[in-house]
N, C-alpha and C. Protein backbone atom coordinates (compact mmCIF):
# COMPACT_ATOMS: atom_id res chain seq x y z
N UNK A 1 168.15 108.85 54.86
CA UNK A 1 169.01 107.96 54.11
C UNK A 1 170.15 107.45 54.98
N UNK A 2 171.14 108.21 55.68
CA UNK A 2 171.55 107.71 56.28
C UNK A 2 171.32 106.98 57.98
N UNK A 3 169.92 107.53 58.28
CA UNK A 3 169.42 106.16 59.13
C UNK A 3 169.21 105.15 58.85
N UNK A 4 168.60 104.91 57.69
CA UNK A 4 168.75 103.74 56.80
C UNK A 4 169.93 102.68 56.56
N UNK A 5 170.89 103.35 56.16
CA UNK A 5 172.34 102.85 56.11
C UNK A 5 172.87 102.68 57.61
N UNK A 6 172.69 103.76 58.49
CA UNK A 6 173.25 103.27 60.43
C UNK A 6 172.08 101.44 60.37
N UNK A 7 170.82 101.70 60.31
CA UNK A 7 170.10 100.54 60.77
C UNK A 7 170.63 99.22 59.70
N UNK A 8 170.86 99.27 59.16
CA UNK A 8 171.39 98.42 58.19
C UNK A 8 172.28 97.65 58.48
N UNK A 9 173.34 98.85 58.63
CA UNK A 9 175.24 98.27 59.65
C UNK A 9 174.50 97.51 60.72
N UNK A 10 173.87 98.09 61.65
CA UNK A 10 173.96 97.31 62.66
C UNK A 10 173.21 96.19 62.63
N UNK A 11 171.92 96.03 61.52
CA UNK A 11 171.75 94.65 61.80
C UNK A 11 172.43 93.62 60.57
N UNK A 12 173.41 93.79 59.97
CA UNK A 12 174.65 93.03 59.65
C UNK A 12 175.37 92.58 60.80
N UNK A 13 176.19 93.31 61.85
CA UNK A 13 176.77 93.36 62.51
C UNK A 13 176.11 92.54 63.42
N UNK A 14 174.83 92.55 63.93
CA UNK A 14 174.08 91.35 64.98
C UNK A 14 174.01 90.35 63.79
N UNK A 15 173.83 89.91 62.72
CA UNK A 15 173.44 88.64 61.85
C UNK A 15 174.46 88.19 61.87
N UNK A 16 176.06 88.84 61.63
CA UNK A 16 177.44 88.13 61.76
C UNK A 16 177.54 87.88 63.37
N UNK A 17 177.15 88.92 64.16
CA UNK A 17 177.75 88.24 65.31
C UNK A 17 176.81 87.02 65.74
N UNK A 18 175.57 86.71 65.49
CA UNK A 18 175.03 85.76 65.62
C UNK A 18 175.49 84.95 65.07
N UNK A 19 175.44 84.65 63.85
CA UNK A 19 176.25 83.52 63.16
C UNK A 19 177.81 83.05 63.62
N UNK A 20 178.09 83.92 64.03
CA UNK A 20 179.29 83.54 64.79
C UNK A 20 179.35 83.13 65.88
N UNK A 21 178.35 83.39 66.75
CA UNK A 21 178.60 82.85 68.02
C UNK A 21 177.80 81.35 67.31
N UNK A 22 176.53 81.30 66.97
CA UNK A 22 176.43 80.00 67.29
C UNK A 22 177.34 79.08 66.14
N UNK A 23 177.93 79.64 65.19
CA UNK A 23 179.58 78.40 64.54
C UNK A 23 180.15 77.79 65.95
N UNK A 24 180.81 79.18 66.49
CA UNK A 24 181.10 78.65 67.87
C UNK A 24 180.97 77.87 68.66
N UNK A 25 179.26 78.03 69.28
CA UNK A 25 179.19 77.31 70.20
C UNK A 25 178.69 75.80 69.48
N UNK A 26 178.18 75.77 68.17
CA UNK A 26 178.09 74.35 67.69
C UNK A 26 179.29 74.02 67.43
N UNK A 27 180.56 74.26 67.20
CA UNK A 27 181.34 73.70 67.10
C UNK A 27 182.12 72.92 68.51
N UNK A 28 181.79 73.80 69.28
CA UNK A 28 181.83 73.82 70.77
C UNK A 28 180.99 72.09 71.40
N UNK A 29 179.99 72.42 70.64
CA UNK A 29 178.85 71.02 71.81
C UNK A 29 179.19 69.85 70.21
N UNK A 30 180.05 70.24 69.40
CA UNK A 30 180.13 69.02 68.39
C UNK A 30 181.61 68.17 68.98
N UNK A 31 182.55 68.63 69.59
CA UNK A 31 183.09 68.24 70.49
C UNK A 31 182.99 67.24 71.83
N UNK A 32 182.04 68.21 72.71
CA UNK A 32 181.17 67.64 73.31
C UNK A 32 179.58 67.28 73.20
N UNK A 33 179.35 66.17 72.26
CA UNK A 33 178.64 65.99 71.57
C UNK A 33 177.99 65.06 72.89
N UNK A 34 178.22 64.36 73.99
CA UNK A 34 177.66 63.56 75.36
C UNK A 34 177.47 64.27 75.89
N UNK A 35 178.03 65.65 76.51
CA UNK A 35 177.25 66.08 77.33
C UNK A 35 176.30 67.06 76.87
N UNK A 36 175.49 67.33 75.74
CA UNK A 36 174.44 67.59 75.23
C UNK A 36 173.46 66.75 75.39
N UNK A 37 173.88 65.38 75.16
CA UNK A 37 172.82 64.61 75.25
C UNK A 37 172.23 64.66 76.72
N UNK A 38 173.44 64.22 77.42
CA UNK A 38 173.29 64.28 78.79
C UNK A 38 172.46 65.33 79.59
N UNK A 39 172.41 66.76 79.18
CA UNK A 39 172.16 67.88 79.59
C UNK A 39 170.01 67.52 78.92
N UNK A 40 169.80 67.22 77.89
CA UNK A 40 168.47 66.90 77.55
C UNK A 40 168.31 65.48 78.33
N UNK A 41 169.17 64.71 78.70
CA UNK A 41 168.26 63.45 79.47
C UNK A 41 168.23 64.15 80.71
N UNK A 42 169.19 64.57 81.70
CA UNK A 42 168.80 65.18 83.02
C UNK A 42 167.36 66.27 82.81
N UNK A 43 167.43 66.45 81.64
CA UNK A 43 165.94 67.42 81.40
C UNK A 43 164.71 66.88 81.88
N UNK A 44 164.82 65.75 81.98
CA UNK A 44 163.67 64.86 81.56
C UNK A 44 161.92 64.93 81.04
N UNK A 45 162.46 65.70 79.72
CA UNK A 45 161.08 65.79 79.47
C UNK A 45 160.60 64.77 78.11
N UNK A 46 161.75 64.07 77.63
CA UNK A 46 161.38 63.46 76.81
C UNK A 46 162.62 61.27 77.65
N UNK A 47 161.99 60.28 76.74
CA UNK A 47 162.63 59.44 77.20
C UNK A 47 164.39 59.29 76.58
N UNK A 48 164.93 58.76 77.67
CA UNK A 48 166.27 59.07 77.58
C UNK A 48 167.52 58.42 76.29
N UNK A 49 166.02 57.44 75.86
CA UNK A 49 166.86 56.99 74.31
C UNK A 49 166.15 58.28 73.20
N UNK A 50 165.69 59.19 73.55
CA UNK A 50 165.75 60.34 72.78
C UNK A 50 166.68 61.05 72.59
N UNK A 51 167.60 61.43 74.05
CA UNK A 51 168.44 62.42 73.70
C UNK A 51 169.35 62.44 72.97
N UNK A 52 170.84 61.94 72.55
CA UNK A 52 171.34 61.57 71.62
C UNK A 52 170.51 61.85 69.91
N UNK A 53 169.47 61.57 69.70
CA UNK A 53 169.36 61.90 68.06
C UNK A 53 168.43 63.63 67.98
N UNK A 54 167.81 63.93 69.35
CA UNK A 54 167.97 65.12 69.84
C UNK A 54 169.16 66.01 69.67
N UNK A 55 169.74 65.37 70.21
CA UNK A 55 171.30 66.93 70.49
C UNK A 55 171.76 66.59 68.99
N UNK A 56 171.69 65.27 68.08
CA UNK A 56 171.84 65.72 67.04
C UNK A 56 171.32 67.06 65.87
N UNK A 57 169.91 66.47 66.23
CA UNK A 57 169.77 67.48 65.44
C UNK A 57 169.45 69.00 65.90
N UNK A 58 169.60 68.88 67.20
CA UNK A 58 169.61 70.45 67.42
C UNK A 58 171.63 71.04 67.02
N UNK A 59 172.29 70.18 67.32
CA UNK A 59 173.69 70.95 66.94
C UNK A 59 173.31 70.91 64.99
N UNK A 60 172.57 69.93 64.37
CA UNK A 60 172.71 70.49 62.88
C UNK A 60 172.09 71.62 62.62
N UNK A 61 170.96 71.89 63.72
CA UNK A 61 170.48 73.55 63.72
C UNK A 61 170.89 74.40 63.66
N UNK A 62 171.92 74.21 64.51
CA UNK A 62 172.24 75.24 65.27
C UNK A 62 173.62 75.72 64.21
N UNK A 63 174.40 74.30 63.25
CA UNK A 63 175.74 74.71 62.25
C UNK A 63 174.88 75.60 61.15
N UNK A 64 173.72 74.85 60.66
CA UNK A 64 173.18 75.25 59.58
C UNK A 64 172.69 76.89 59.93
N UNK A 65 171.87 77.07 61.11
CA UNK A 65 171.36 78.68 61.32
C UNK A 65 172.58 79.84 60.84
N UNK A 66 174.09 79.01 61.55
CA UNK A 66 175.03 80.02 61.72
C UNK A 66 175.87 80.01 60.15
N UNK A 67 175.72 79.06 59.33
CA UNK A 67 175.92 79.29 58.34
C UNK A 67 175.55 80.19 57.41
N UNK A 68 173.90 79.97 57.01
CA UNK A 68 172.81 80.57 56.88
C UNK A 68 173.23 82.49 57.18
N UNK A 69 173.02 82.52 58.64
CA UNK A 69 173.30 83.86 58.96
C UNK A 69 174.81 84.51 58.59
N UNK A 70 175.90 83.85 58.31
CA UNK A 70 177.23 84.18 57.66
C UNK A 70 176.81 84.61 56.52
N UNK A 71 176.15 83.94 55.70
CA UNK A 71 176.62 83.82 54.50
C UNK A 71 175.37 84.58 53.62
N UNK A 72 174.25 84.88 54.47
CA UNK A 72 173.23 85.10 54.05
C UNK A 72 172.25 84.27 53.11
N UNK A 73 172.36 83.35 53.06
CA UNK A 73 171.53 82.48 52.23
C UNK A 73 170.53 81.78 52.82
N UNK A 74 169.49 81.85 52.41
CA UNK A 74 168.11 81.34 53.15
C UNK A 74 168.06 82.28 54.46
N UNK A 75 168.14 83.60 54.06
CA UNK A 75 168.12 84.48 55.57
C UNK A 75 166.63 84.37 56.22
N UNK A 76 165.66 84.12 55.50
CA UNK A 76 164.45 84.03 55.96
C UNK A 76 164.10 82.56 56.84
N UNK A 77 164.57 81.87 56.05
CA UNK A 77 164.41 80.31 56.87
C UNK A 77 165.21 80.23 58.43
N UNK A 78 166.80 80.79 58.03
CA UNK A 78 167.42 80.52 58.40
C UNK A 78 166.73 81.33 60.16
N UNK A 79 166.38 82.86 60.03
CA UNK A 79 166.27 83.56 61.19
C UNK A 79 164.51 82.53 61.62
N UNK A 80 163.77 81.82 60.74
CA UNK A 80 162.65 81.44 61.52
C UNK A 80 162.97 80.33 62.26
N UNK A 81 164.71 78.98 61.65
CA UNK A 81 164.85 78.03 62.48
C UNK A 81 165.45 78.78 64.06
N UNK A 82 166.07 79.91 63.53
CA UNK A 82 166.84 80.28 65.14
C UNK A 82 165.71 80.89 66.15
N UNK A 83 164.85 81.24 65.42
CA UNK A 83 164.02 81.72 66.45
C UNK A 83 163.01 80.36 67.30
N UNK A 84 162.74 80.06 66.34
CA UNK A 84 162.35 78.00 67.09
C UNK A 84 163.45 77.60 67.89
N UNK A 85 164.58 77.58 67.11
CA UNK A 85 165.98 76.79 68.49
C UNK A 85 166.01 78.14 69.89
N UNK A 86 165.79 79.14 69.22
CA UNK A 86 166.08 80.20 70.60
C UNK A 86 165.07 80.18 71.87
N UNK A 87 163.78 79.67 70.87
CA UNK A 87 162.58 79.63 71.71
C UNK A 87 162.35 78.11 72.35
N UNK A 88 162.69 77.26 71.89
CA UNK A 88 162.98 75.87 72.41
C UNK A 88 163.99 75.94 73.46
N UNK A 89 165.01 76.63 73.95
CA UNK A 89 165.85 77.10 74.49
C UNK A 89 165.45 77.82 75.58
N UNK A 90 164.45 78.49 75.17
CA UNK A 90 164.17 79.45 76.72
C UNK A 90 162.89 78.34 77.36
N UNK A 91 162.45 77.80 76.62
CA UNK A 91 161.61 77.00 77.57
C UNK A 91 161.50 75.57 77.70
N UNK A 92 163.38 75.26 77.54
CA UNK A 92 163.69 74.26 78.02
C UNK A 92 164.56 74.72 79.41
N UNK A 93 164.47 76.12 79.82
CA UNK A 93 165.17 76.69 80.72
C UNK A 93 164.76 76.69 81.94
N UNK A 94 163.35 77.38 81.12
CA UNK A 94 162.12 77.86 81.74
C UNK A 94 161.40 76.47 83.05
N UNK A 95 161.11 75.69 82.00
CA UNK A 95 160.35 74.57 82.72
C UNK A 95 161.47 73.83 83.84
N UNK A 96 162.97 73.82 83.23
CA UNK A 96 163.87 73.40 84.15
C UNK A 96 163.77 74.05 85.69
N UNK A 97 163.56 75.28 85.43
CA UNK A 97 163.69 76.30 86.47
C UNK A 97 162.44 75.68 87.50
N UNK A 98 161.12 75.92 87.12
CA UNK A 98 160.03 75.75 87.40
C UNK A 98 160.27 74.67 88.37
N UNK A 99 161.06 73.62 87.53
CA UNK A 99 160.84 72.18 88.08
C UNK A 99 161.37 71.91 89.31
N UNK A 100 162.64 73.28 89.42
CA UNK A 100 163.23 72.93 90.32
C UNK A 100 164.71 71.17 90.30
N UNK A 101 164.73 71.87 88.78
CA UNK A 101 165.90 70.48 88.56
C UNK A 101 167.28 71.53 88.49
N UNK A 102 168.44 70.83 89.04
CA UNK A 102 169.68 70.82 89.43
C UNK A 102 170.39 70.47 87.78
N UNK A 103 170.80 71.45 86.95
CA UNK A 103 171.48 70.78 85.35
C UNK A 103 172.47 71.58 85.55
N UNK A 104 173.14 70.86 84.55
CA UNK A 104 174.60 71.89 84.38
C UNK A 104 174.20 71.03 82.55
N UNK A 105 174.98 72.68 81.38
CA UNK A 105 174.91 72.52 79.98
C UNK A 105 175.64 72.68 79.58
N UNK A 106 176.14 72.47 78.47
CA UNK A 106 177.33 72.84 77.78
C UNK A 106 176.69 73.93 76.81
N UNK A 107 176.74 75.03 77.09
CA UNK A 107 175.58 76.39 76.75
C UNK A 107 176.38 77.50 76.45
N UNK A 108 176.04 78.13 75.41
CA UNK A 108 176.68 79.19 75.60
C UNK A 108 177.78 79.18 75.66
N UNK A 109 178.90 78.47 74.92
CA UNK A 109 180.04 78.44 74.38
C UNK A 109 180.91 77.66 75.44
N UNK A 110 180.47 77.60 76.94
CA UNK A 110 181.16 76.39 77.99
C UNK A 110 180.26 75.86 79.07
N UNK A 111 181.05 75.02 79.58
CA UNK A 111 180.48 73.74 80.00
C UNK A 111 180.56 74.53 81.58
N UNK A 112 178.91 74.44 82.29
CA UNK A 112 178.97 74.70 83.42
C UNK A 112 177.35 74.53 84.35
N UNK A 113 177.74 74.52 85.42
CA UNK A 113 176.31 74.43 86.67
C UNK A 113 175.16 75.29 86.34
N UNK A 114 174.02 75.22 86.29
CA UNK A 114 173.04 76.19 86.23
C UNK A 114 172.79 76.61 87.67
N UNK A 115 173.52 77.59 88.25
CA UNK A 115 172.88 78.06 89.40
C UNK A 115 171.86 79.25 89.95
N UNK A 116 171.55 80.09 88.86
CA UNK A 116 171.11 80.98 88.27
C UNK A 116 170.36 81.54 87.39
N UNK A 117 169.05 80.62 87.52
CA UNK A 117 168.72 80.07 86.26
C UNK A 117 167.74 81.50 85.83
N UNK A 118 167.29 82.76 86.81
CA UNK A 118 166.87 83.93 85.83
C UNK A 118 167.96 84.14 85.29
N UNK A 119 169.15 84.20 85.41
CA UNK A 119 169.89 85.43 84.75
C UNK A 119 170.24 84.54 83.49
N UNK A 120 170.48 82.44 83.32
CA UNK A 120 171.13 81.97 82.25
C UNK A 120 169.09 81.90 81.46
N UNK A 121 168.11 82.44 82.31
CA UNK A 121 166.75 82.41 81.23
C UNK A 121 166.52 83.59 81.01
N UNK A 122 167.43 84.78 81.36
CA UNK A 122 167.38 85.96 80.93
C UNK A 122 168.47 85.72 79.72
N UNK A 123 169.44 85.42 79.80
CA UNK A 123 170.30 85.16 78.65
C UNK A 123 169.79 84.86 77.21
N UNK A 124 169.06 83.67 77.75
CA UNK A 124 168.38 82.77 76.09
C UNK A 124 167.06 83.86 75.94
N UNK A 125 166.83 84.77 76.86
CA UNK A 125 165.45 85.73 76.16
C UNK A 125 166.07 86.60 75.46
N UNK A 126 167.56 86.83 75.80
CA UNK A 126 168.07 87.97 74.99
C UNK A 126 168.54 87.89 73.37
N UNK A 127 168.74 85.87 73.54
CA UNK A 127 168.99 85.55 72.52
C UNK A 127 168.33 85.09 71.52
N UNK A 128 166.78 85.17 72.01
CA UNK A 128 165.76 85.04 71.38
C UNK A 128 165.24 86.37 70.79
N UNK A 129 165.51 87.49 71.42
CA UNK A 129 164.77 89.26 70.74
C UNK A 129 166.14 88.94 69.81
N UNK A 130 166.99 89.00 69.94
CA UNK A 130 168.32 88.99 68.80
C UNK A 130 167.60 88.21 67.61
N UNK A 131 167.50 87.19 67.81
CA UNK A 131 166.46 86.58 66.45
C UNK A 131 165.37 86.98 66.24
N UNK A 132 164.42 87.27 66.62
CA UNK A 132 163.42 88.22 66.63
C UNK A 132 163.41 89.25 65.10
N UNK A 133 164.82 90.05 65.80
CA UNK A 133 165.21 91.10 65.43
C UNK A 133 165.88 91.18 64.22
N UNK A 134 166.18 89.95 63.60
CA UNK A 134 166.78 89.57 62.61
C UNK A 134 165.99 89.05 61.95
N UNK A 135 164.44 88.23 62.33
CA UNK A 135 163.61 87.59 61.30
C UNK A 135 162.90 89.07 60.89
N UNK A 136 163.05 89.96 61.89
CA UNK A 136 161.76 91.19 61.22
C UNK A 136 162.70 91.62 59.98
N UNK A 137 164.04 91.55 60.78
CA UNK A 137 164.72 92.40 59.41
C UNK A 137 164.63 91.53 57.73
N UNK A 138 164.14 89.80 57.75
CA UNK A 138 164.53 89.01 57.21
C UNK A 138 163.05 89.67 56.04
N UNK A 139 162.18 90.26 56.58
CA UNK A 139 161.00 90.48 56.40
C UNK A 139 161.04 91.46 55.59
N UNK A 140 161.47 92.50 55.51
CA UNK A 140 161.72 93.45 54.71
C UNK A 140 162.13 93.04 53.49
N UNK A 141 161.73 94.18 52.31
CA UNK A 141 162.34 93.72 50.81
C UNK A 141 163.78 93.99 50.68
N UNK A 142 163.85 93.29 50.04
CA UNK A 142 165.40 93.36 49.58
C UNK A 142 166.25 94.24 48.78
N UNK A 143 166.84 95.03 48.80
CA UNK A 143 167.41 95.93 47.96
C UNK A 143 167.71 95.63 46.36
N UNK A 144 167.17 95.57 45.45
CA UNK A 144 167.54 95.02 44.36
C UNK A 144 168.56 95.77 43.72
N UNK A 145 169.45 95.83 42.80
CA UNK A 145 170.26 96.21 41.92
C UNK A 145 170.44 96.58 40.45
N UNK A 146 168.89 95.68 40.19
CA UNK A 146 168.35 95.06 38.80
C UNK A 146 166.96 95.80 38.11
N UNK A 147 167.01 96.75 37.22
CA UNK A 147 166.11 97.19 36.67
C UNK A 147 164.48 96.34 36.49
N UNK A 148 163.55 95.97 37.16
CA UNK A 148 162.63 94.65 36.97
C UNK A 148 161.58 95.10 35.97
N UNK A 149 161.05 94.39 35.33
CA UNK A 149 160.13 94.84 34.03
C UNK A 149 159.14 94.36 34.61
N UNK A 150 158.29 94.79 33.79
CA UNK A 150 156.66 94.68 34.01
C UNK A 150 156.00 94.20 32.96
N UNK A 151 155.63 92.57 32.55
CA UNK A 151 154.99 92.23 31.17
C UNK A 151 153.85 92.71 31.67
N UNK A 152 153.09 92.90 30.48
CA UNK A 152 151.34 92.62 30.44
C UNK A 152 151.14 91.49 29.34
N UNK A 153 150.17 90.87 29.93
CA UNK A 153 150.06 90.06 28.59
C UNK A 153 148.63 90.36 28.62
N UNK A 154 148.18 91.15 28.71
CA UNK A 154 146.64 91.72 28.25
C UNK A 154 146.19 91.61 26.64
N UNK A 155 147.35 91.66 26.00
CA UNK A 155 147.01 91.86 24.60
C UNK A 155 147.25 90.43 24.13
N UNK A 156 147.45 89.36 24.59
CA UNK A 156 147.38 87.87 24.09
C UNK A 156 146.25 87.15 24.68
């Protein structure tokens, strides 16, 4: 019982701190809302009048996930969009790396050079098991509070 209650705390404690970092850092690239775009056109994997309605809607992902994970509502949706943005993330890293392209992102709460790109694609893998780890938990039943009945309607 009380492993139950330790595993519990702590994955509250990763769902708030997730939700908090990415409020953060979307609030962060809603600011710098150009050099997001900028950071997906130097990508170049899609054409460059993409990026802009791109970084849109990945920063509405990214407000809505961290909402979502605050507040708990739509915890199931919410941990399957972060795990798509987390995983879109590592292998927009990934292929960067590969490619051998020169980016700098506004990532991860500031604006800077990718020079390092295992340790900033070790980063987004870490931030991808973090969601992971939060959709398994999303998976589990829910604690109810509420006595639930059982009709039969066998006899109608």
């Amino acid at each position: 019982m009380k492993y139950n209650r330790f595993v519990n705390l702590l994955l509250n404690i990763l769902r708030i701190g997730l939700g908090g970092f990415f409020l953060i850092t979307g609030l962060q690239k809603l600011a710098g809302m150009n050099e997001t775009a900028d950071f997906l056109t130097r990508s170049r994997i899609l054409p460059a009048f993409f990026s802009f309605p791109l970084a849109c809607i990945g920063l509405a992902m990214e407000l809505v996930v961290a909402f979502c994970l605050l507040t708990r509502r739509s915890y199931r949706g919410a941990t399957v969009w972060g795990v798509v943005m987390c995983g879109t993330f590592v292998l927009l890293y990934f292929q960067a790396w590969m490619r051998g392209l020169e980016l700098s992102c506004n990532c991860l709460g500031s604006m800077h050079e990718i020079t390092n790109y295992p340790f900033d694609t070790g980063m987004r893998l870490l931030l991808l098991g973090a969601m992971l780890l939060l959709f398994w938990d999303s998976r589990r039943p829910a604690p109810t509070f509420m006595k639930l009945r059982k009709y039969k309607f066998e006899d109608f």
